[in-house]
C-alpha atoms as a PDB file:
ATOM      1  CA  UNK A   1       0.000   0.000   0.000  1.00  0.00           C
ATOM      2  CA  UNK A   2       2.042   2.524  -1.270  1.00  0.00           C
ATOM      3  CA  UNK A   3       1.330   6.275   1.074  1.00  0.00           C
ATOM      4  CA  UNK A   4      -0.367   4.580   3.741  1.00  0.00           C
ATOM      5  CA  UNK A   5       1.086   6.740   5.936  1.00  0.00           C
ATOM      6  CA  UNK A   6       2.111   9.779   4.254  1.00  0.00           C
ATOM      7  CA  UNK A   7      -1.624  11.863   4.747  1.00  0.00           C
ATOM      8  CA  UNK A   8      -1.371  10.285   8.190  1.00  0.00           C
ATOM      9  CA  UNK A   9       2.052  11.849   8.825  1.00  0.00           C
ATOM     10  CA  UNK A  10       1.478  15.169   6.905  1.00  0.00           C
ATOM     11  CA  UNK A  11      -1.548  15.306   9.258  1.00  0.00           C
ATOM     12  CA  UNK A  12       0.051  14.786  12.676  1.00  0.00           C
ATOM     13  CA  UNK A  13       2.717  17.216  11.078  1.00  0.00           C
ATOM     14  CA  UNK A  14       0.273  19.965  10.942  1.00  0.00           C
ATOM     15  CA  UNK A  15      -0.607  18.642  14.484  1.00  0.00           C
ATOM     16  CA  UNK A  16      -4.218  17.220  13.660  1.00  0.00           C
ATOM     17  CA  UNK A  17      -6.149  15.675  15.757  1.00  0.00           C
ATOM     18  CA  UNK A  18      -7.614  13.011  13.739  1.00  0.00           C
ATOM     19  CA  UNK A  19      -4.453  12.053  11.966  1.00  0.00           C
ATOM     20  CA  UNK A  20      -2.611  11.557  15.254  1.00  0.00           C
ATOM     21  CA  UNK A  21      -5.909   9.124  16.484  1.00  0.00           C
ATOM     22  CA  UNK A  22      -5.508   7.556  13.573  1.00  0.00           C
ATOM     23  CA  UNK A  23      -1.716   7.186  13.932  1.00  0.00           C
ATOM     24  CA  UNK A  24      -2.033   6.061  17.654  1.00  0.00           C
ATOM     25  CA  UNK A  25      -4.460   3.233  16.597  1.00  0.00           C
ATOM     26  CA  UNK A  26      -2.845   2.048  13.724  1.00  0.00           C
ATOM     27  CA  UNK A  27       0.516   1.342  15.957  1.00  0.00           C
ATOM     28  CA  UNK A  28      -0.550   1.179  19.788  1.00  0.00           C
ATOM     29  CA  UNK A  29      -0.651  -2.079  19.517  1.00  0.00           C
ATOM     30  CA  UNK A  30       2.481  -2.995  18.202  1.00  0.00           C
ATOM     31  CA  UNK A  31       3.694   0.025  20.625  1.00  0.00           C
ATOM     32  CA  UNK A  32       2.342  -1.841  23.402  1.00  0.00           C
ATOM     33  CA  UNK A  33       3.754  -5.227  22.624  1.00  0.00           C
ATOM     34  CA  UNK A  34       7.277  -3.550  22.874  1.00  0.00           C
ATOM     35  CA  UNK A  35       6.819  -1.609  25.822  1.00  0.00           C
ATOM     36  CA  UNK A  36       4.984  -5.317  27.898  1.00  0.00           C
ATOM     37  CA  UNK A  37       8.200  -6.897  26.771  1.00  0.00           C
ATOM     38  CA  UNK A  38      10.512  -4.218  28.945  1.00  0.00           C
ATOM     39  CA  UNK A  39       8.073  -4.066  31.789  1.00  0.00           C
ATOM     40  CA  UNK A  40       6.434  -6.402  34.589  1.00  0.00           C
ATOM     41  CA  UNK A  41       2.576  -5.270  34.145  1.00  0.00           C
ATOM     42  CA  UNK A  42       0.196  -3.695  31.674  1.00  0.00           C
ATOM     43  CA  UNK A  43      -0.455  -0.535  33.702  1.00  0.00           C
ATOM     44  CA  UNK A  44       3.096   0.542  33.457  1.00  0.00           C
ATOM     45  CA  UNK A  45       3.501  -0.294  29.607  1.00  0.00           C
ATOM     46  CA  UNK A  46       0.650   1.460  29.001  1.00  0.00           C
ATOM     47  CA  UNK A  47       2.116   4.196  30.585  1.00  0.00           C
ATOM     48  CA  UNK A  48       5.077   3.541  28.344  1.00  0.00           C
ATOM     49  CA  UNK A  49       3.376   3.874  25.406  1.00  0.00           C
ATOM     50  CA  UNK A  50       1.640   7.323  26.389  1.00  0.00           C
ATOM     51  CA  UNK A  51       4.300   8.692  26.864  1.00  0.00           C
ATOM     52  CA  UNK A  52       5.986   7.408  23.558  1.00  0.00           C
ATOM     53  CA  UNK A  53       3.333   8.488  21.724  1.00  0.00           C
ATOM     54  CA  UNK A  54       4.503  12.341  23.206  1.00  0.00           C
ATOM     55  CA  UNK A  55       7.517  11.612  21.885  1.00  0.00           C
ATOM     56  CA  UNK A  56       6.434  10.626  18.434  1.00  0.00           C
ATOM     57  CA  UNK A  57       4.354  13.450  18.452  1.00  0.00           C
ATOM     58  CA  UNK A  58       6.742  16.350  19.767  1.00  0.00           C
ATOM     59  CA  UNK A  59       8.984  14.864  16.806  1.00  0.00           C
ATOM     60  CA  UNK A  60       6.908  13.480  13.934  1.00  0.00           C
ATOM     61  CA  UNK A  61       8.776  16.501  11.813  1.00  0.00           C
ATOM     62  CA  UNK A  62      12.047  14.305  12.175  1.00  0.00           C
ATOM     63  CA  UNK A  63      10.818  11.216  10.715  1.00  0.00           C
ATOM     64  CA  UNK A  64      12.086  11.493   6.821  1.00  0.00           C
ATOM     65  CA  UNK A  65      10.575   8.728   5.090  1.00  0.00           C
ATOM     66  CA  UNK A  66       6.591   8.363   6.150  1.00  0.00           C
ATOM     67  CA  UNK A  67       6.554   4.962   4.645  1.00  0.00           C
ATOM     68  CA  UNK A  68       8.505   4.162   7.518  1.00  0.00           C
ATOM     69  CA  UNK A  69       7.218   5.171  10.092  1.00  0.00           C
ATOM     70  CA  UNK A  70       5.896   1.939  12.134  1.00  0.00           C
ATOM     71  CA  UNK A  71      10.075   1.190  12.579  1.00  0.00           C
ATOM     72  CA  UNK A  72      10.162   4.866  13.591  1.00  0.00           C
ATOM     73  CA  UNK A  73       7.696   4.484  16.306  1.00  0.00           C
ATOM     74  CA  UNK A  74       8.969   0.832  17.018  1.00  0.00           C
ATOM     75  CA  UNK A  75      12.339   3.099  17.528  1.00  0.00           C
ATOM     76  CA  UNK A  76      10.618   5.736  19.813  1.00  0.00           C
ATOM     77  CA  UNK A  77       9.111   3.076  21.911  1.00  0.00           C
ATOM     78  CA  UNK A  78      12.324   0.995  22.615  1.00  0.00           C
ATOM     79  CA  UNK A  79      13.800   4.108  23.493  1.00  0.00           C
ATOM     80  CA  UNK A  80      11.308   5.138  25.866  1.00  0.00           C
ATOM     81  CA  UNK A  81      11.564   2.062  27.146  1.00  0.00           C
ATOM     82  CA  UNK A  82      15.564   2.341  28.062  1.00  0.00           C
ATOM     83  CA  UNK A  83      14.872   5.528  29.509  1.00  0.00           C
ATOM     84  CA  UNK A  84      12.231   4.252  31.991  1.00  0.00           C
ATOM     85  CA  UNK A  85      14.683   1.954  32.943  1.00  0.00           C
ATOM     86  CA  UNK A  86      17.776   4.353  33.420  1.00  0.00           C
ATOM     87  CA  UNK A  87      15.387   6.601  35.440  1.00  0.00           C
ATOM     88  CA  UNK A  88      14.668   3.240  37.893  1.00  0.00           C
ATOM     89  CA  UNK A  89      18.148   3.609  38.726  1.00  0.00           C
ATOM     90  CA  UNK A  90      19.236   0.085  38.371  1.00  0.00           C
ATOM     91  CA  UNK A  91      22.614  -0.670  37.803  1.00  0.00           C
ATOM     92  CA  UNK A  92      24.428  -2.814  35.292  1.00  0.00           C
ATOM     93  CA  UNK A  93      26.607  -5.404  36.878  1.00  0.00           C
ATOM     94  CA  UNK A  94      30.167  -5.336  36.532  1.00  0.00           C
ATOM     95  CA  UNK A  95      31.141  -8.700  35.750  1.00  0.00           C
ATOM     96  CA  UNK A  96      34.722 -10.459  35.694  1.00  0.00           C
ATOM     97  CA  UNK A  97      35.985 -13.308  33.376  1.00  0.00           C
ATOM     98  CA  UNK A  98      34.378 -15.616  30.842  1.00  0.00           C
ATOM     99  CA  UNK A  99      30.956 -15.667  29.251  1.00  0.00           C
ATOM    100  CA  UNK A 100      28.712 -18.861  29.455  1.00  0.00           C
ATOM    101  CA  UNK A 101      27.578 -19.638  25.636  1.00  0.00           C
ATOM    102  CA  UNK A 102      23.787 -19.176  25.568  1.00  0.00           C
ATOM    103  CA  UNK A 103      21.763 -21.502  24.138  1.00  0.00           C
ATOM    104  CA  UNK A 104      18.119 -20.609  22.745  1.00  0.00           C
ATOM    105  CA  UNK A 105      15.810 -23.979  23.861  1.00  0.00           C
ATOM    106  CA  UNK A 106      14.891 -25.960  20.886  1.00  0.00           C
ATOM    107  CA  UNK A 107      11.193 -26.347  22.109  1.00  0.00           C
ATOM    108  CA  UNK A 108       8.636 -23.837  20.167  1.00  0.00           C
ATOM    109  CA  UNK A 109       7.097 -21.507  22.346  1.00  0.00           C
ATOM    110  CA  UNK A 110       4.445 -18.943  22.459  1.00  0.00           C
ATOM    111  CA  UNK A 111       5.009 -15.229  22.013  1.00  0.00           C
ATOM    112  CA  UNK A 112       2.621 -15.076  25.084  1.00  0.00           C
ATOM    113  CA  UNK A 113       4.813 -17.945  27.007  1.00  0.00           C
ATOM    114  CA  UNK A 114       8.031 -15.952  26.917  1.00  0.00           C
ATOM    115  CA  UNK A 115       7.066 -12.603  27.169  1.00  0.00           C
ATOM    116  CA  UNK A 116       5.402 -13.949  30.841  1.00  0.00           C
ATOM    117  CA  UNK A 117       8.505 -15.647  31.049  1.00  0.00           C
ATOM    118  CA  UNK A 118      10.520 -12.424  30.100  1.00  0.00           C
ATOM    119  CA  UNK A 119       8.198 -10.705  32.885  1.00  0.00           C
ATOM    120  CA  UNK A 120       9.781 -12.450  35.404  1.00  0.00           C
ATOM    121  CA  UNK A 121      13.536 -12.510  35.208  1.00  0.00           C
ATOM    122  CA  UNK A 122      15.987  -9.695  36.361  1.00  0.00           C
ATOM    123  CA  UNK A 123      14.876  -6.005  34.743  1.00  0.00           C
ATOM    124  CA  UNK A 124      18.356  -6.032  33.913  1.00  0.00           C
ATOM    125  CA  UNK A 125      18.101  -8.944  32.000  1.00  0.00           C
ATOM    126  CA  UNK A 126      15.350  -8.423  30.581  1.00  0.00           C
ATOM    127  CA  UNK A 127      16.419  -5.434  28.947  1.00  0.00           C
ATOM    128  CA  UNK A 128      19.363  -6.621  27.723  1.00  0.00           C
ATOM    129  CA  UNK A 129      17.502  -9.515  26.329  1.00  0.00           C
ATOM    130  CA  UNK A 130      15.293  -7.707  24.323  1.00  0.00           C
ATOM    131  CA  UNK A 131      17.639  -5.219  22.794  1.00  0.00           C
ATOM    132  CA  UNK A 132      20.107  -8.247  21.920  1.00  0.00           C
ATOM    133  CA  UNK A 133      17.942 -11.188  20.740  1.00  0.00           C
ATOM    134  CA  UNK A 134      14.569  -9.395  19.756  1.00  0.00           C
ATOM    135  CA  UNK A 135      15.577  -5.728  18.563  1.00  0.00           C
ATOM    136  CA  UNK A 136      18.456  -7.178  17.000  1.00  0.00           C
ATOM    137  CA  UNK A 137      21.502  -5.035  18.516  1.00  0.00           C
ATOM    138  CA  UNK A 138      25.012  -5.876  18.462  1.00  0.00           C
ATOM    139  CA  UNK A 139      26.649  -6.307  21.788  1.00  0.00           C
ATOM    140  CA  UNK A 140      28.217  -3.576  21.342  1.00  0.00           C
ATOM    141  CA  UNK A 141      25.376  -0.799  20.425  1.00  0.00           C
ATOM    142  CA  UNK A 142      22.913  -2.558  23.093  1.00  0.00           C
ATOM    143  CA  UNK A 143      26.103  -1.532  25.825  1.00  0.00           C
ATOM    144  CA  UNK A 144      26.319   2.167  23.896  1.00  0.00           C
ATOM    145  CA  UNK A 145      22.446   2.613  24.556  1.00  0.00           C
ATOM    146  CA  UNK A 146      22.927   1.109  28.174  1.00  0.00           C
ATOM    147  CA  UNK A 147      26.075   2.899  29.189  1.00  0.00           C
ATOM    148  CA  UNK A 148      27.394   0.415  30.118  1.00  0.00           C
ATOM    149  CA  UNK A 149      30.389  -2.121  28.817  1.00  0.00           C
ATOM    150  CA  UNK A 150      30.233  -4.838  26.376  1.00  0.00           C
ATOM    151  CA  UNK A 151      31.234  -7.413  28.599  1.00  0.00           C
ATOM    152  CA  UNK A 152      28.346  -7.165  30.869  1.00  0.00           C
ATOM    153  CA  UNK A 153      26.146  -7.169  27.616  1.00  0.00           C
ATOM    154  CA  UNK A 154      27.218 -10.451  27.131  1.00  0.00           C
ATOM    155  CA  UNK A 155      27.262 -11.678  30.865  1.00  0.00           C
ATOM    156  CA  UNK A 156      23.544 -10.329  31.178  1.00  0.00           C
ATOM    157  CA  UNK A 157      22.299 -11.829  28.158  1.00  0.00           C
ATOM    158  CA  UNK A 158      24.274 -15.167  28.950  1.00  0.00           C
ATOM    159  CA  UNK A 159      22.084 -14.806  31.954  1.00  0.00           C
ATOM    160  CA  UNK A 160      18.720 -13.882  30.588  1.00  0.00           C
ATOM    161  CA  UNK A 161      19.250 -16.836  27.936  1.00  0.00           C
ATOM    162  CA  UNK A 162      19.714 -19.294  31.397  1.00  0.00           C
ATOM    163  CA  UNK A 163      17.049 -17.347  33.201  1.00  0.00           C
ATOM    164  CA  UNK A 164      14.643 -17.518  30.643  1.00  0.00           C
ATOM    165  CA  UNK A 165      15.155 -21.043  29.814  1.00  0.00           C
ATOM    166  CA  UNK A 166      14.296 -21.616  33.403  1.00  0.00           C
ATOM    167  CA  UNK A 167      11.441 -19.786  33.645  1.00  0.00           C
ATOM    168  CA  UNK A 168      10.229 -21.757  30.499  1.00  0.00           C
ATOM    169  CA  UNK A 169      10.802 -25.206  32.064  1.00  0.00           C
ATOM    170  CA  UNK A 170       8.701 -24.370  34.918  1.00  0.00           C
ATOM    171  CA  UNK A 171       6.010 -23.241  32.763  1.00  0.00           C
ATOM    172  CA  UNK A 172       5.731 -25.974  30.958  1.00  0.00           C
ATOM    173  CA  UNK A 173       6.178 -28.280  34.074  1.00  0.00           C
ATOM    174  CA  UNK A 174       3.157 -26.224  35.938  1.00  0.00           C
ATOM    175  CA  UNK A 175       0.679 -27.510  32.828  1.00  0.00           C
END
């Protein structure tokens, strides 16, 4: 569908209010399916994605290409959802020595199963999962957008791979 979003974006450009509704329920839900894979409850990504939405708003004029702009917002979000987590303050562990190899479990699962899953292993972790394994970063950008070095990008993910995998076999074991 070739301009599908171009009015849209033109619109919110020109800060209208039925082209931003429009926006906001074209991509909310992807929006909040990001933002419940950084957090531990729907209330907060919801939150999340409000204020994402701001963001996309205060700088729609940015965006270059409007036939891109779900990976713009997908970009927004993600971000949005690093800075709630540098504002909780939690820190980054410094870790020493070599990295276990992580393994992804052969078993299929459900995008519902392991974002539950996700849900309840370390915040760190969980961040540093989804940047590495779902948004597709390099060790090395995910520990530029963390702060942090690339050695404990690979420790935490080596960790969220193991934590995961854990939480997954006691899923499957409590059905």
């Amino acid at each position: 569908m070739a301009g599908e979003y171009t009015e849209i974006v033109e619109g919110c450009r020109r800060h209208q209010r039925q082209a931003q509704r429009e926006l906001y329920e074209r991509l909310a839900p992807m929006a909040m399916g990001v933002c419940m894979r950084y957090v531990r409850n729907r209330e907060e990504a919801r939150d999340l994605v409000q204020d994402g939405f701001v963001r996309v708003f205060e700088h729609i004029g940015q965006l270059k290409d409007a036939e891109k702009t779900a990976a713009w917002v997908r970009s927004v979000m993600v971000n949005e959802c690093l800075r709630h987590f540098r504002r909780q303050r939690l820190p980054m562990a410094e870790t020493e020595g070599g990295v276990d190899a992580a393994v992804w479990p052969a078993d299929p699962f459900g995008s519902e199963e392991i974002v539950l899953a996700l849900q309840r292993i370390a915040p760190q972790q969980q961040v540093v999962f989804n940047l590495v394994a779902v948004e597709e970063y390099s060790y090395k950008e995910a520990a530029q957008k963390l702060h942090c070095t690339e050695v404990n990008v690979r420790a935490l993910y080596s960790r969220a791979c193991a934590a995961l995998r854990a939480e997954l076999r006691v899923s499957r074991n409590e059905e």
